[in-house]
C-alpha atoms as a PDB file:
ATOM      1  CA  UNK A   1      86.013 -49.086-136.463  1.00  0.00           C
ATOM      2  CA  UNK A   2      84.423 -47.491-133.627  1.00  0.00           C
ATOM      3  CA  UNK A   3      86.393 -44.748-131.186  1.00  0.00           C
ATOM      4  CA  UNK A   4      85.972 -46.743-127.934  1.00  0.00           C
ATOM      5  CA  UNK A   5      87.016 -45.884-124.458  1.00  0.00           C
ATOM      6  CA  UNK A   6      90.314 -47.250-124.858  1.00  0.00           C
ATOM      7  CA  UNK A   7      91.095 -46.398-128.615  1.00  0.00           C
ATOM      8  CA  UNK A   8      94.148 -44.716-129.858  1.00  0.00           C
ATOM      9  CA  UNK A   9      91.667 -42.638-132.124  1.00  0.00           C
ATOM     10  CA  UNK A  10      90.611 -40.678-128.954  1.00  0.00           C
ATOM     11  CA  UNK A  11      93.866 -38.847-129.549  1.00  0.00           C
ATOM     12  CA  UNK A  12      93.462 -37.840-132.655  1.00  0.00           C
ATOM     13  CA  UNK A  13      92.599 -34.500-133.417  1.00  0.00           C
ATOM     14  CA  UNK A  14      93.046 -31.700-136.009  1.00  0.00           C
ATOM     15  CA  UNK A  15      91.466 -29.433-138.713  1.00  0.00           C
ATOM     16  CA  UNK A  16      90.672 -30.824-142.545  1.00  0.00           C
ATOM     17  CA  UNK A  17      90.392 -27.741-144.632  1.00  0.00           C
ATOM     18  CA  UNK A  18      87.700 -29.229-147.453  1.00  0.00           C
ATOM     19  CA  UNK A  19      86.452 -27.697-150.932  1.00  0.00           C
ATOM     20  CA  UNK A  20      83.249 -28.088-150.126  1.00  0.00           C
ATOM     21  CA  UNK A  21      81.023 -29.065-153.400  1.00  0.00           C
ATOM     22  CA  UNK A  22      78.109 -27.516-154.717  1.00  0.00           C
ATOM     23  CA  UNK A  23      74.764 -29.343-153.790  1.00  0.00           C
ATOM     24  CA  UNK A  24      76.190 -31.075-150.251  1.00  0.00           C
ATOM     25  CA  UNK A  25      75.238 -29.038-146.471  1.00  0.00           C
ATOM     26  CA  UNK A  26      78.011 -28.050-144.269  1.00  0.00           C
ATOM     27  CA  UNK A  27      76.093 -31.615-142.022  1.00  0.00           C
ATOM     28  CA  UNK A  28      76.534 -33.708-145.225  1.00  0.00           C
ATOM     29  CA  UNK A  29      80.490 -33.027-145.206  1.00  0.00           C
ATOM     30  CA  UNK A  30      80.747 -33.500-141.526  1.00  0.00           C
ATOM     31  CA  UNK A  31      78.738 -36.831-141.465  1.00  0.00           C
ATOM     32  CA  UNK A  32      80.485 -37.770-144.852  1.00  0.00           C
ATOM     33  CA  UNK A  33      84.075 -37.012-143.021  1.00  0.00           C
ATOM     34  CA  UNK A  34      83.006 -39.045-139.530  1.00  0.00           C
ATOM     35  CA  UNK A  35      82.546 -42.650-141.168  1.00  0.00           C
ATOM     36  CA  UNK A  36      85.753 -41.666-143.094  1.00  0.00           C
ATOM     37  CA  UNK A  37      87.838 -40.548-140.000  1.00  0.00           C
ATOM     38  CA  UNK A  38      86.137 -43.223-137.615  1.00  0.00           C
ATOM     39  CA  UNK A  39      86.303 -40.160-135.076  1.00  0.00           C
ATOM     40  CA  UNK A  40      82.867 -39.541-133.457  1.00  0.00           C
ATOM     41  CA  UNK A  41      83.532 -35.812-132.405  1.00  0.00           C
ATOM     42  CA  UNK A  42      83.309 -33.885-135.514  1.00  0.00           C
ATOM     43  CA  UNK A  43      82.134 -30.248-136.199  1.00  0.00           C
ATOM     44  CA  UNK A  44      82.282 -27.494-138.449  1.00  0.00           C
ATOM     45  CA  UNK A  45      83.935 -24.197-138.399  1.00  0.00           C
ATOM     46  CA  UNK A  46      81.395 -21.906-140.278  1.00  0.00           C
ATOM     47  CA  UNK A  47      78.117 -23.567-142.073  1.00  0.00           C
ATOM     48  CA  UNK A  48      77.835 -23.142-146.100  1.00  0.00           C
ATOM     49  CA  UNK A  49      74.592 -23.420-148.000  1.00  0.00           C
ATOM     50  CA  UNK A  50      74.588 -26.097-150.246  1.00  0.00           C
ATOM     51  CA  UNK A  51      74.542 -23.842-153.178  1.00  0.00           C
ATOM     52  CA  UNK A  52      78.109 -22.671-151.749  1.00  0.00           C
ATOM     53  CA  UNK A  53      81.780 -24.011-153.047  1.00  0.00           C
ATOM     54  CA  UNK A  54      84.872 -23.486-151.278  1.00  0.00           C
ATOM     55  CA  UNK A  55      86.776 -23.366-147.584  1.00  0.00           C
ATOM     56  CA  UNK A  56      84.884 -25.351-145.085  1.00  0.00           C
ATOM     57  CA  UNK A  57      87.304 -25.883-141.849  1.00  0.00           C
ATOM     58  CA  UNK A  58      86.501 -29.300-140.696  1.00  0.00           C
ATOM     59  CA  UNK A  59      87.516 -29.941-136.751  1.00  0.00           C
ATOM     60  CA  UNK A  60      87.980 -33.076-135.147  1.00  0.00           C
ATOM     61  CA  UNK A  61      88.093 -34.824-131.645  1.00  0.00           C
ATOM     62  CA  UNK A  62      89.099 -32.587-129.185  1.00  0.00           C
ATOM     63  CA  UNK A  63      89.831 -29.506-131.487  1.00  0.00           C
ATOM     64  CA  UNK A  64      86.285 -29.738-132.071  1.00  0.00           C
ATOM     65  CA  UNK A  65      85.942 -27.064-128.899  1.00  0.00           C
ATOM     66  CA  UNK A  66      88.352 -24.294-131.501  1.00  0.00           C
ATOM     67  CA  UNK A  67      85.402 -24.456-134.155  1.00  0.00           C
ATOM     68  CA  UNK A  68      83.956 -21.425-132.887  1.00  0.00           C
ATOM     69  CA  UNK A  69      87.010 -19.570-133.453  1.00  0.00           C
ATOM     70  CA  UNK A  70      86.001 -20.060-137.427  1.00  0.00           C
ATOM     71  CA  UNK A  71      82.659 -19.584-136.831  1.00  0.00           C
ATOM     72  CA  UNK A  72      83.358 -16.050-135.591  1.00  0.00           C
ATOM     73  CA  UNK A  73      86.595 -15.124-138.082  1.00  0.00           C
ATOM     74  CA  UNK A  74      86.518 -12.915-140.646  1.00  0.00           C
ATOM     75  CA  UNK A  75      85.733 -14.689-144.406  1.00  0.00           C
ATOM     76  CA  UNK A  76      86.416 -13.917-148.112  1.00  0.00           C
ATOM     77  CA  UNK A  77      84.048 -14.524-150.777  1.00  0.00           C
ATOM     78  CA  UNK A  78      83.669 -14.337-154.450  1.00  0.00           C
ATOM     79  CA  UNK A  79      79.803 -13.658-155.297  1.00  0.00           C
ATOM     80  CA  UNK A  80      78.500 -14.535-158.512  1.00  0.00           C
ATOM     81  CA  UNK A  81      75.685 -11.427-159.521  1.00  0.00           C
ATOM     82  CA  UNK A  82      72.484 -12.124-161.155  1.00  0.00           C
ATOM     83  CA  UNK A  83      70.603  -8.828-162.238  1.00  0.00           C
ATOM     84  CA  UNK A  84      66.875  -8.336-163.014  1.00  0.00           C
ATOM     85  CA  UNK A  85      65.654 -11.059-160.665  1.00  0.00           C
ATOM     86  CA  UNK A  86      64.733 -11.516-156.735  1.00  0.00           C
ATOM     87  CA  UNK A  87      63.590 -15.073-155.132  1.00  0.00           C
ATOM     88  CA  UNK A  88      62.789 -15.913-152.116  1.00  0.00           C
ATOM     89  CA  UNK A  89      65.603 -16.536-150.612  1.00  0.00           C
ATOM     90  CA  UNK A  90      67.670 -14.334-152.460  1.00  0.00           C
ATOM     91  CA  UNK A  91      69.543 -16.403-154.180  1.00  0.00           C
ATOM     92  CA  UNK A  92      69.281 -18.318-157.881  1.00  0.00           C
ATOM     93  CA  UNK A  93      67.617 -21.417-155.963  1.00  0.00           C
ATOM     94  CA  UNK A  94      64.730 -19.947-154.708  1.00  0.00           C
ATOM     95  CA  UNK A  95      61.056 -19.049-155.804  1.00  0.00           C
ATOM     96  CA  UNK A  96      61.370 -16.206-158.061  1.00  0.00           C
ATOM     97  CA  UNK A  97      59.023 -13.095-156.537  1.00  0.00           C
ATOM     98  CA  UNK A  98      59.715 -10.438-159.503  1.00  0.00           C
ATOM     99  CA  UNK A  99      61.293 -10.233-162.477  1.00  0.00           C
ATOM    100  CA  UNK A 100      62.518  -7.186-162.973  1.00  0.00           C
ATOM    101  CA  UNK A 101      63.386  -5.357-166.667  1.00  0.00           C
ATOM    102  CA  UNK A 102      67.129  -5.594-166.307  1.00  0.00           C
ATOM    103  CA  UNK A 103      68.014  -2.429-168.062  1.00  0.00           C
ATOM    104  CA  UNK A 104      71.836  -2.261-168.453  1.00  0.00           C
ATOM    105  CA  UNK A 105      73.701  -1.032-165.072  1.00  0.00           C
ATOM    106  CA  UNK A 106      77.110   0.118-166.140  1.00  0.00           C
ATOM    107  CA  UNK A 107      80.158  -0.806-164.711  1.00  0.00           C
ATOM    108  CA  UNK A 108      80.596   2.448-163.190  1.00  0.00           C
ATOM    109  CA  UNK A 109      77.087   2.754-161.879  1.00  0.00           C
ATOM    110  CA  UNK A 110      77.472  -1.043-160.251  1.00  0.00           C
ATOM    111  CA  UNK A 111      80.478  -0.445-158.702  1.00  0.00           C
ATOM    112  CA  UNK A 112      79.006   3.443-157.110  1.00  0.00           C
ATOM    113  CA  UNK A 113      76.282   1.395-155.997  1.00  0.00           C
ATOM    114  CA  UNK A 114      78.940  -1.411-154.169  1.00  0.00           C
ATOM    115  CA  UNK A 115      80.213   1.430-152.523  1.00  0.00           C
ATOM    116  CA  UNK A 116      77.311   2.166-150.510  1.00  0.00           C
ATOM    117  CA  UNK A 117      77.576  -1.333-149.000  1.00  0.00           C
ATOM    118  CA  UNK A 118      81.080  -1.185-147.260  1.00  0.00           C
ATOM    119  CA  UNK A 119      81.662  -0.229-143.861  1.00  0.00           C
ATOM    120  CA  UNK A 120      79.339  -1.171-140.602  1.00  0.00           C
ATOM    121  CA  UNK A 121      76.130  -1.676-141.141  1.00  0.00           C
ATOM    122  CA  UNK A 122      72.536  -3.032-140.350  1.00  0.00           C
ATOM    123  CA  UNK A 123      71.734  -6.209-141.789  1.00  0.00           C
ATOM    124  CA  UNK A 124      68.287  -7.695-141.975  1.00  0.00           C
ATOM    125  CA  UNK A 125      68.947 -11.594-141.462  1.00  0.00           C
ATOM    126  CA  UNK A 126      67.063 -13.305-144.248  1.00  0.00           C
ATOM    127  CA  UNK A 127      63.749 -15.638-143.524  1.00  0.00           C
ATOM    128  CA  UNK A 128      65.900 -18.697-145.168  1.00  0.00           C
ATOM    129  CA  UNK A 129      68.178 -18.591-142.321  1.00  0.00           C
ATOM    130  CA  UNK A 130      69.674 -20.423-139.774  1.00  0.00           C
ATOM    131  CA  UNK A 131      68.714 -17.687-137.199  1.00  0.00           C
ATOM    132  CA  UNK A 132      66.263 -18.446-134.043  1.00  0.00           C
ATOM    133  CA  UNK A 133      63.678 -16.016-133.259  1.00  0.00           C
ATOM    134  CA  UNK A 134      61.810 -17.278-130.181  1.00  0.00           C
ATOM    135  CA  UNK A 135      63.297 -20.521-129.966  1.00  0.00           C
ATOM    136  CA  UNK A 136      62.359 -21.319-133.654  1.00  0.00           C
ATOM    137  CA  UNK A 137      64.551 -21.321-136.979  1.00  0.00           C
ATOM    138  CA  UNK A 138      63.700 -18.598-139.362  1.00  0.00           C
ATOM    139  CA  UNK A 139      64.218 -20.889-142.682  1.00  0.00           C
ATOM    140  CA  UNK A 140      61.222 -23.194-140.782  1.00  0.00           C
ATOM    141  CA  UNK A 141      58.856 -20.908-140.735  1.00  0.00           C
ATOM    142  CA  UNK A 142      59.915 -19.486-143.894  1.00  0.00           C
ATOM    143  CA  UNK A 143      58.831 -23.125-145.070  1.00  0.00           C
ATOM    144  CA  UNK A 144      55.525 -22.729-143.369  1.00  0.00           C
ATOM    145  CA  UNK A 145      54.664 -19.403-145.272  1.00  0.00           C
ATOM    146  CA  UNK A 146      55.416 -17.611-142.593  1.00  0.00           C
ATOM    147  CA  UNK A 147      57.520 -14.571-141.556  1.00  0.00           C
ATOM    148  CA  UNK A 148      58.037 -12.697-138.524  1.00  0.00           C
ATOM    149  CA  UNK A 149      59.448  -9.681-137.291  1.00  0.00           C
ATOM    150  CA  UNK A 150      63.425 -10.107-136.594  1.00  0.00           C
ATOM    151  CA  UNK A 151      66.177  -7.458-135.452  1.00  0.00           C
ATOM    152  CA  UNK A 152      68.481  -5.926-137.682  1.00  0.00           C
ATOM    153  CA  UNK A 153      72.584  -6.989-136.447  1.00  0.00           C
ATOM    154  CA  UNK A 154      75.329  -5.332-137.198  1.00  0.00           C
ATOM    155  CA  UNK A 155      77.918  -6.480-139.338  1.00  0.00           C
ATOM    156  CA  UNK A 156      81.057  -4.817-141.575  1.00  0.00           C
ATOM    157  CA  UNK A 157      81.927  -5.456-145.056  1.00  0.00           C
ATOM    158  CA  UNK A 158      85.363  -4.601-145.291  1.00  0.00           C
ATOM    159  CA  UNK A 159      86.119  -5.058-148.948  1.00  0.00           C
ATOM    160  CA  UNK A 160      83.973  -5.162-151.893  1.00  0.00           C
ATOM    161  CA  UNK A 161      85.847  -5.408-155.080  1.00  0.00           C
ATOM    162  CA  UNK A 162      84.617  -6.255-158.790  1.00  0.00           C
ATOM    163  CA  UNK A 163      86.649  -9.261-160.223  1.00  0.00           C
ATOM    164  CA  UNK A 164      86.744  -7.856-164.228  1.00  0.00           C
ATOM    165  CA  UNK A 165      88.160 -10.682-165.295  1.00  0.00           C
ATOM    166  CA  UNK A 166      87.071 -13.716-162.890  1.00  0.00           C
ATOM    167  CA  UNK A 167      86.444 -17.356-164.585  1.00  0.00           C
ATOM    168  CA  UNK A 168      83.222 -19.576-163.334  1.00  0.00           C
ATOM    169  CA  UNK A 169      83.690 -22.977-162.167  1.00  0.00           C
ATOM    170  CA  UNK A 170      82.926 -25.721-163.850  1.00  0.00           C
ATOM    171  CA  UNK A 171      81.329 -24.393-166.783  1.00  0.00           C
ATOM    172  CA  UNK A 172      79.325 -22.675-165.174  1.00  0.00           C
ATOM    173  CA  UNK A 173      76.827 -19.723-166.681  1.00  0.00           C
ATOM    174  CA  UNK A 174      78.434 -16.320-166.365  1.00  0.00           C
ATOM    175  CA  UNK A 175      77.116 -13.801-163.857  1.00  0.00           C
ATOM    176  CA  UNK A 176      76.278 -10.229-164.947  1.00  0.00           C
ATOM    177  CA  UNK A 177      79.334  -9.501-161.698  1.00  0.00           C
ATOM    178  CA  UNK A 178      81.585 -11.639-159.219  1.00  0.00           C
ATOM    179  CA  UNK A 179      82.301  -9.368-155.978  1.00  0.00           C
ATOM    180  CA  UNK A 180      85.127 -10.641-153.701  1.00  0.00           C
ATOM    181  CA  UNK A 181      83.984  -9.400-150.418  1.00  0.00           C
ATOM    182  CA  UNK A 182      85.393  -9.509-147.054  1.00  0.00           C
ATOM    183  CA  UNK A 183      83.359  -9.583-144.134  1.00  0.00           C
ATOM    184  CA  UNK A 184      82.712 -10.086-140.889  1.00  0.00           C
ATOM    185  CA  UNK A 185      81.053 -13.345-138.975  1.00  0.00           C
ATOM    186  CA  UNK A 186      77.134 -12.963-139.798  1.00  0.00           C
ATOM    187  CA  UNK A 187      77.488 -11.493-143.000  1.00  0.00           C
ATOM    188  CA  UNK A 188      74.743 -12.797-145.552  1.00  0.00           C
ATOM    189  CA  UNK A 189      76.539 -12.343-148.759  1.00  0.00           C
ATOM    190  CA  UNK A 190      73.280 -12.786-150.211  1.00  0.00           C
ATOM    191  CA  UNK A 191      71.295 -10.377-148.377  1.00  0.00           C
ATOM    192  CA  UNK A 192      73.862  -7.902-149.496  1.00  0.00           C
ATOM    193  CA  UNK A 193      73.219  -8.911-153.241  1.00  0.00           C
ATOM    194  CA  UNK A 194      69.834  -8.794-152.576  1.00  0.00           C
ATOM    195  CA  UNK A 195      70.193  -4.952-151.288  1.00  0.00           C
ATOM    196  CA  UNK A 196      72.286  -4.007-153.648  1.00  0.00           C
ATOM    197  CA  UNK A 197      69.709  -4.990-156.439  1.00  0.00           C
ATOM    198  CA  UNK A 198      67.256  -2.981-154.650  1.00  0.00           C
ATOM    199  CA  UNK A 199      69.697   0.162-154.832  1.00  0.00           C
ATOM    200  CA  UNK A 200      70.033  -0.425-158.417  1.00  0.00           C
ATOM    201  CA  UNK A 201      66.341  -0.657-159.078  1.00  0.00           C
ATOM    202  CA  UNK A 202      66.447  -3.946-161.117  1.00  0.00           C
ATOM    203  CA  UNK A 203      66.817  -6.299-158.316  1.00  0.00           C
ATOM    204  CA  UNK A 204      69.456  -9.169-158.096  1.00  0.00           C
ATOM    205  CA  UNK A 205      69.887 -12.440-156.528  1.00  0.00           C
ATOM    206  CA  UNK A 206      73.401 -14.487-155.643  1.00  0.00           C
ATOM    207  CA  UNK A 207      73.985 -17.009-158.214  1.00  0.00           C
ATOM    208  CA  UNK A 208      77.426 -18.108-156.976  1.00  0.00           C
ATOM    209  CA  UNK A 209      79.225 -18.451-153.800  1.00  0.00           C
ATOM    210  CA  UNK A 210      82.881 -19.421-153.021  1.00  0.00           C
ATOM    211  CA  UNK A 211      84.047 -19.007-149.999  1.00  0.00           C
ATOM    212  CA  UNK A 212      88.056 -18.749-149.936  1.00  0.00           C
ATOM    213  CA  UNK A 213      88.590 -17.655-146.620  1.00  0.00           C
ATOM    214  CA  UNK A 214      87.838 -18.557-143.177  1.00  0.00           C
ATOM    215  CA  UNK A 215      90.591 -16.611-140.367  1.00  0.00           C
ATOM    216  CA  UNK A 216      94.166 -17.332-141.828  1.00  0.00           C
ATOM    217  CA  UNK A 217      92.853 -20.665-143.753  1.00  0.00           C
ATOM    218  CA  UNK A 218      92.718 -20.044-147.247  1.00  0.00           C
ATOM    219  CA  UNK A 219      91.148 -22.303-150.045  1.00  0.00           C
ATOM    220  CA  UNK A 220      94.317 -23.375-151.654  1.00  0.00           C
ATOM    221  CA  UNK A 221      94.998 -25.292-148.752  1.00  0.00           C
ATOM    222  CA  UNK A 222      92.256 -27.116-148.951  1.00  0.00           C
ATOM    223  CA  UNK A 223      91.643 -30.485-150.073  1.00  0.00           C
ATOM    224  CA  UNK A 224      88.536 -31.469-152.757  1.00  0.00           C
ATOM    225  CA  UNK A 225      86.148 -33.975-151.000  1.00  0.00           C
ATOM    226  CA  UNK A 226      86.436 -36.240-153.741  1.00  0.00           C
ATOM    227  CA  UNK A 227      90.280 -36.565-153.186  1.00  0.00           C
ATOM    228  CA  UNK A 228      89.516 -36.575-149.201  1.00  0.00           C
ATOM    229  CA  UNK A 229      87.636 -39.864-149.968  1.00  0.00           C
ATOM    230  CA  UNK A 230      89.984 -41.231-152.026  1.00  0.00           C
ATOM    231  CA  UNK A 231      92.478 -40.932-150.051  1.00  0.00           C
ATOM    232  CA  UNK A 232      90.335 -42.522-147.193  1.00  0.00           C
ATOM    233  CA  UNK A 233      89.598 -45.361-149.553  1.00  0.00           C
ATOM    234  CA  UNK A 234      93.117 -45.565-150.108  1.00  0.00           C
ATOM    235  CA  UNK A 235      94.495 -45.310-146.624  1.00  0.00           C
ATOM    236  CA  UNK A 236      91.982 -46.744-144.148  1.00  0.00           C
ATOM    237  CA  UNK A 237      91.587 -43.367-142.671  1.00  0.00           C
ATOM    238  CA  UNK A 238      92.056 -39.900-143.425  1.00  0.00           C
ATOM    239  CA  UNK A 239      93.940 -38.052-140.339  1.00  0.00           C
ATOM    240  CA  UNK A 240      97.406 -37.822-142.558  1.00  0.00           C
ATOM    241  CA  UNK A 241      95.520 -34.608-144.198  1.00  0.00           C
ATOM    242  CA  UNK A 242      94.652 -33.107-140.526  1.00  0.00           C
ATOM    243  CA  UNK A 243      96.476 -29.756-140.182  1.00  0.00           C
ATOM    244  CA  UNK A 244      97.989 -30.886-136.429  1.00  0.00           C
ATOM    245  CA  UNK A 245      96.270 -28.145-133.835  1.00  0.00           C
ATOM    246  CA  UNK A 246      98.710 -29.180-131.186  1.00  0.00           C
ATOM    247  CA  UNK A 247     101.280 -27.269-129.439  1.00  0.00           C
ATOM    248  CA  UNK A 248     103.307 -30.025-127.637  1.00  0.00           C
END
């Protein structure tokens, strides 16, 4: 049912906090969430890669215009740590450049090495990026073969902590180390695993992402796109699971 001129759906607005799944873009969710809502305005509050899990704030109708204020909070992660390797696009999906001897990095020694990536910083955006550099997006000209000079930004990891005794999801393979890190808007997690290879000498690329925060939303609030559409199915619309935005 469309959101004409003189539908009642024009009032509806909100925020769906969603578990985002592995494989779908931050778009997919959002265009997934639209026919489900039957509200035209819909937007995103901070964009996950597809190899990403976890806290996607989706905004709707006219709290659409309060995305930003996600976009630019503070986020929580838990990285999943692959040593001995480096791709592409520094993470487990990409084309593997080297393949390093992945002698065995101690605890200690991984955690001395963390260290050195906390605080303000300079980070080096990566080519598979959303970024523009002259009007065009780095990840498209990373496509072409290409890559061009861009400007270091700064950014600040505020917490970097070893999970000893985290569980993967789903089965998943085991990482050689999950880091929950805290960070401000900007922050490629992956660039910092990326780096921190580098300062280990054996490389490393990001085999797992969850995020779990996003501002003061957390990922236990959120609801699993597969029960999202269920309930849609269900219901004939989804807004019951809106967090209400309004303060009249």
């Amino acid at each position: 049912m469309p959101d004409s001129a003189d539908s009642p759906l024009l009032a509806l607005s909100g925020v769906l906090l969603v578990d985002k799944p592995r494989d779908w873009t931050s778009f997919d969710v959002c265009k997934k969430l639209r026919g489900l809502s039957h509200i035209k305005k819909v937007g995103h509050g901070g964009t996950l890669d597809p190899l990403a899990t976890g806290l996607l704030p989706v905004f709707f109708g006219k709290s659409t215009k309060l995305a930003q204020i996600s976009t630019d909070a503070h986020k929580e992660y838990i990285a999943g740590i692959k040593l001995g390797l480096t791709s592409d696009t520094q993470d487990i999906t990409g084309t593997l450049t080297a393949t390093e001897n992945p002698r065995t990095v101690t605890p200690d020694e991984f955690r001395a090495a963390l260290a050195g990536f906390t605080g303000s910083q300079l980070q080096l955006p990566p080519m598979h990026s959303a970024v523009r550099i002259n009007g065009q997006r780095l990840y498209k000209i990373a496509r072409r073969g290409g890559e061009v000079d861009r400007p270091a930004r700064e950014v600040t990891v505020f917490e970097a902590e070893v999970l000893e005794d985290f569980t993967p999801e789903n089965g998943d393979e085991r990482a050689d180390f999950y880091v929950r890190y805290a960070v401000s808007k900007g922050t490629y997690i992956r660039t910092l695993v990326h780096d921190l290879g580098q300062t280990l000498g054996v490389g490393a690329v990001m085999q797992s992402l969850i995020r779990t925060k996003v501002g003061d939303y957390t990922l236990e609030q959120a609801h699993s796109l597969a029960e999202i559409i269920s309930y849609g199915d269900t219901h004939g619309g989804i807004s019951d699971l809106f967090f209400s935005l309004n303060n009249d």
